[in-house]
N, C-alpha and C. Protein backbone atom coordinates (compact mmCIF):
# COMPACT_ATOMS: atom_id res chain seq x y z
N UNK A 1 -27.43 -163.49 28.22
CA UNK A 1 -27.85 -162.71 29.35
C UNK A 1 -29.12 -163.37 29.93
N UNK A 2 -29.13 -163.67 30.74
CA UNK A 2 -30.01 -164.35 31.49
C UNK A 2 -31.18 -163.30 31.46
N UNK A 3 -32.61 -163.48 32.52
CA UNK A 3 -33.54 -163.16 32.59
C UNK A 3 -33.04 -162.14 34.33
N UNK A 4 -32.93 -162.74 35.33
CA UNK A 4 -32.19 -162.08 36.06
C UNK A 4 -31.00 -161.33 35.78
N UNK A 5 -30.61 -161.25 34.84
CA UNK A 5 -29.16 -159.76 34.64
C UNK A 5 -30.07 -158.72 34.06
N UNK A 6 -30.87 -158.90 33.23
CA UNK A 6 -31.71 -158.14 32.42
C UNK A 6 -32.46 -157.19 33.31
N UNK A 7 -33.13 -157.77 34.37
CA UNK A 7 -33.99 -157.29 35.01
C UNK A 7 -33.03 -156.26 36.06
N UNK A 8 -32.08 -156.64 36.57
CA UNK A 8 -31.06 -155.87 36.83
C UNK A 8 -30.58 -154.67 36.98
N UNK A 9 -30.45 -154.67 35.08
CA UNK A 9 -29.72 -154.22 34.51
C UNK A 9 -30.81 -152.56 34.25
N UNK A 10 -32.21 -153.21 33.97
CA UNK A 10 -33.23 -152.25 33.91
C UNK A 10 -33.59 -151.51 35.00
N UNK A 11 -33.20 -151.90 35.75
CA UNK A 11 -33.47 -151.34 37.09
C UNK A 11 -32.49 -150.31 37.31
N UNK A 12 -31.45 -150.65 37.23
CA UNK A 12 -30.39 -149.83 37.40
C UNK A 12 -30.91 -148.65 36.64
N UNK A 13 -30.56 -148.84 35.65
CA UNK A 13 -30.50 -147.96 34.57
C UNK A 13 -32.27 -146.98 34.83
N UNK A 14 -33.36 -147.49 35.22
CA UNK A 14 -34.33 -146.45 35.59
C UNK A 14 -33.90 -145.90 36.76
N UNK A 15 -32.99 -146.80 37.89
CA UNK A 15 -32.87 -145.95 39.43
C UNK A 15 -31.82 -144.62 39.07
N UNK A 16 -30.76 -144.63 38.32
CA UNK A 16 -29.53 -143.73 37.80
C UNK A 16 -30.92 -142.65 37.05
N UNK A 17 -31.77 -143.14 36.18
CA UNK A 17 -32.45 -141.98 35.62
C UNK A 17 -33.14 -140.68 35.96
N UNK A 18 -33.88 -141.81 37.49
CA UNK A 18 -34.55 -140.95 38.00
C UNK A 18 -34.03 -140.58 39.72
N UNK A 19 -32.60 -141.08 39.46
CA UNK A 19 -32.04 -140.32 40.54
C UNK A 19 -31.62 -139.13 40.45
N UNK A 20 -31.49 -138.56 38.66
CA UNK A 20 -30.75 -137.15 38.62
C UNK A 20 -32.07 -136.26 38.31
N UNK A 21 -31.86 -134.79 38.97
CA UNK A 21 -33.21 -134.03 39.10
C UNK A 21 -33.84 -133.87 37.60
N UNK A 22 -35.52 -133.28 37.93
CA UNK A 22 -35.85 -133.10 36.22
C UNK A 22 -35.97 -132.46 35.78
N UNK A 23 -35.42 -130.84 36.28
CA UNK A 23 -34.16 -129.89 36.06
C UNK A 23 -33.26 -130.19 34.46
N UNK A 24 -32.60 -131.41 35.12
CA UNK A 24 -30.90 -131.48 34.78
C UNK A 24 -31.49 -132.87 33.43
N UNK A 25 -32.98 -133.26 33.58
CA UNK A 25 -33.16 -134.19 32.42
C UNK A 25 -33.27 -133.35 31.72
N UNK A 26 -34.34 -132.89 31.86
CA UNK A 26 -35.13 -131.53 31.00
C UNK A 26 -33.79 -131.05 30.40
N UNK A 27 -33.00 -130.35 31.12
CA UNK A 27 -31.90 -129.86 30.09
C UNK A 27 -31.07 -130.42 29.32
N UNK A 28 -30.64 -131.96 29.44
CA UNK A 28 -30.25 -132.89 28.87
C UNK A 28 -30.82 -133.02 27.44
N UNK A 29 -32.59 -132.83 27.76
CA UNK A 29 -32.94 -133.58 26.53
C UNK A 29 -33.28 -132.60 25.67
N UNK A 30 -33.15 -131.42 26.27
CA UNK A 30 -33.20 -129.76 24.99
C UNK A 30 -32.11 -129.72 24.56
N UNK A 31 -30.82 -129.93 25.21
CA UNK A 31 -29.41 -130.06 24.56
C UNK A 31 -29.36 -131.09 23.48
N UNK A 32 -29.89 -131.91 24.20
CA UNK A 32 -29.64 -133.39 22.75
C UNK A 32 -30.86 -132.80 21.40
N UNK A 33 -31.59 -132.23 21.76
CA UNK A 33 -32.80 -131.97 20.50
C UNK A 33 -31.69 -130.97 19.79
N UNK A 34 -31.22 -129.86 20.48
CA UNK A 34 -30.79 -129.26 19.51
C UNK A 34 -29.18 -129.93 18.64
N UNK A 35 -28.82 -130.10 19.11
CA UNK A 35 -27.76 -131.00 18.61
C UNK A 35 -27.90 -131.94 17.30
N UNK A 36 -29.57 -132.28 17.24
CA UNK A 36 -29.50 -133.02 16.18
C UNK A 36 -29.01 -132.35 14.20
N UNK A 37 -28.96 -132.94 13.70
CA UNK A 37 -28.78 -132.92 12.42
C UNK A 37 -30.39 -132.01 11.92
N UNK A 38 -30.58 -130.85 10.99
CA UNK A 38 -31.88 -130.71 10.01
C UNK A 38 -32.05 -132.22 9.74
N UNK A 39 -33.38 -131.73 9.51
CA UNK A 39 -34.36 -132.76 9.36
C UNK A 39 -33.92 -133.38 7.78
N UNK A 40 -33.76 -132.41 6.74
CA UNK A 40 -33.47 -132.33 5.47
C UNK A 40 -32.16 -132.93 4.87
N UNK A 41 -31.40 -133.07 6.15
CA UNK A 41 -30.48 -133.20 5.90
C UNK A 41 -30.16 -134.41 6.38
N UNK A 42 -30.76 -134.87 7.90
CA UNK A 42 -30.83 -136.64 7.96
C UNK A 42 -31.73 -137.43 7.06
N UNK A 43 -32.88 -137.44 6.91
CA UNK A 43 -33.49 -137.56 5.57
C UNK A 43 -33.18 -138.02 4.15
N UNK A 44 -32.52 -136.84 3.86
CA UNK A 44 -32.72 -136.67 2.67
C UNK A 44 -30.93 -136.74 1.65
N UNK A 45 -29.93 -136.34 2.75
CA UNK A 45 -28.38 -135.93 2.07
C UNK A 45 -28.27 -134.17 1.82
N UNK A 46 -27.21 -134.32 1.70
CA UNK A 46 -26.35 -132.72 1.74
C UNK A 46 -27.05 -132.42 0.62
N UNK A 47 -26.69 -132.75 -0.48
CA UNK A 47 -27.55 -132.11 -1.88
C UNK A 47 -28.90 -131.54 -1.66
N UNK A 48 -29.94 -132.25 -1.23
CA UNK A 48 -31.39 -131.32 -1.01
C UNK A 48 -30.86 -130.41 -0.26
N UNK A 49 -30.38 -130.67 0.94
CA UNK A 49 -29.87 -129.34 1.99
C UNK A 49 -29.44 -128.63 1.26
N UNK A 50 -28.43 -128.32 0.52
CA UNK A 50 -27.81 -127.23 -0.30
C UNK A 50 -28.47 -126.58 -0.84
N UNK A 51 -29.25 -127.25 -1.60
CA UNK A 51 -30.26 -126.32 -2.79
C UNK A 51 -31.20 -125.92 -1.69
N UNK A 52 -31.38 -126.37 -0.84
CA UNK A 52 -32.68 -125.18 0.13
C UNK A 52 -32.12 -124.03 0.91
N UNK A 53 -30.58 -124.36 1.09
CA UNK A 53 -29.69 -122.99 1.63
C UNK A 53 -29.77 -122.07 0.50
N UNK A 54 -29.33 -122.50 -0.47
CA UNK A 54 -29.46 -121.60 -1.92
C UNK A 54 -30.73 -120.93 -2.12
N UNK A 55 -31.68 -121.06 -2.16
CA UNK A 55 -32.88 -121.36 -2.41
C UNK A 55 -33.65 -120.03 -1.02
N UNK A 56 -32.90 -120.29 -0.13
CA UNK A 56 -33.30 -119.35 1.06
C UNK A 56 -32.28 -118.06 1.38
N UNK A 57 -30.97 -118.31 0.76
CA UNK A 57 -30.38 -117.42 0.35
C UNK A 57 -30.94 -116.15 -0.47
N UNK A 58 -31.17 -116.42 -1.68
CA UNK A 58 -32.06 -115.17 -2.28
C UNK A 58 -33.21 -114.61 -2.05
């Protein structure tokens, strides 16, 4: 990739970003936060997760 496609390519991709309102980012990027995985559980594996469901269970 050349130095000119790159530059391009960045451009694009900021003009598409900040062509959509910041409304519709903003909600984009609260949708994607919640969507993620516990913390405990990307981290760490299902096993710690379990025993802290257990654990918060009683």
């Amino acid at each position: 990739m050349s130095t000119n496609d790159y530059i391009k390519y960045i451009t694009q991709t900021f003009v598409q970003h900040y062509s959509v309102p910041k409304s519709e980012r903003k909600q984009k990027r609260i949708q994607k936060k919640e969507e993620k995985p516990p913390f405990l559980l990307n981290w760490f594996g299902l096993l710690p997760y379990a025993f802290l469901m257990l654990l918060k269970r009683k």
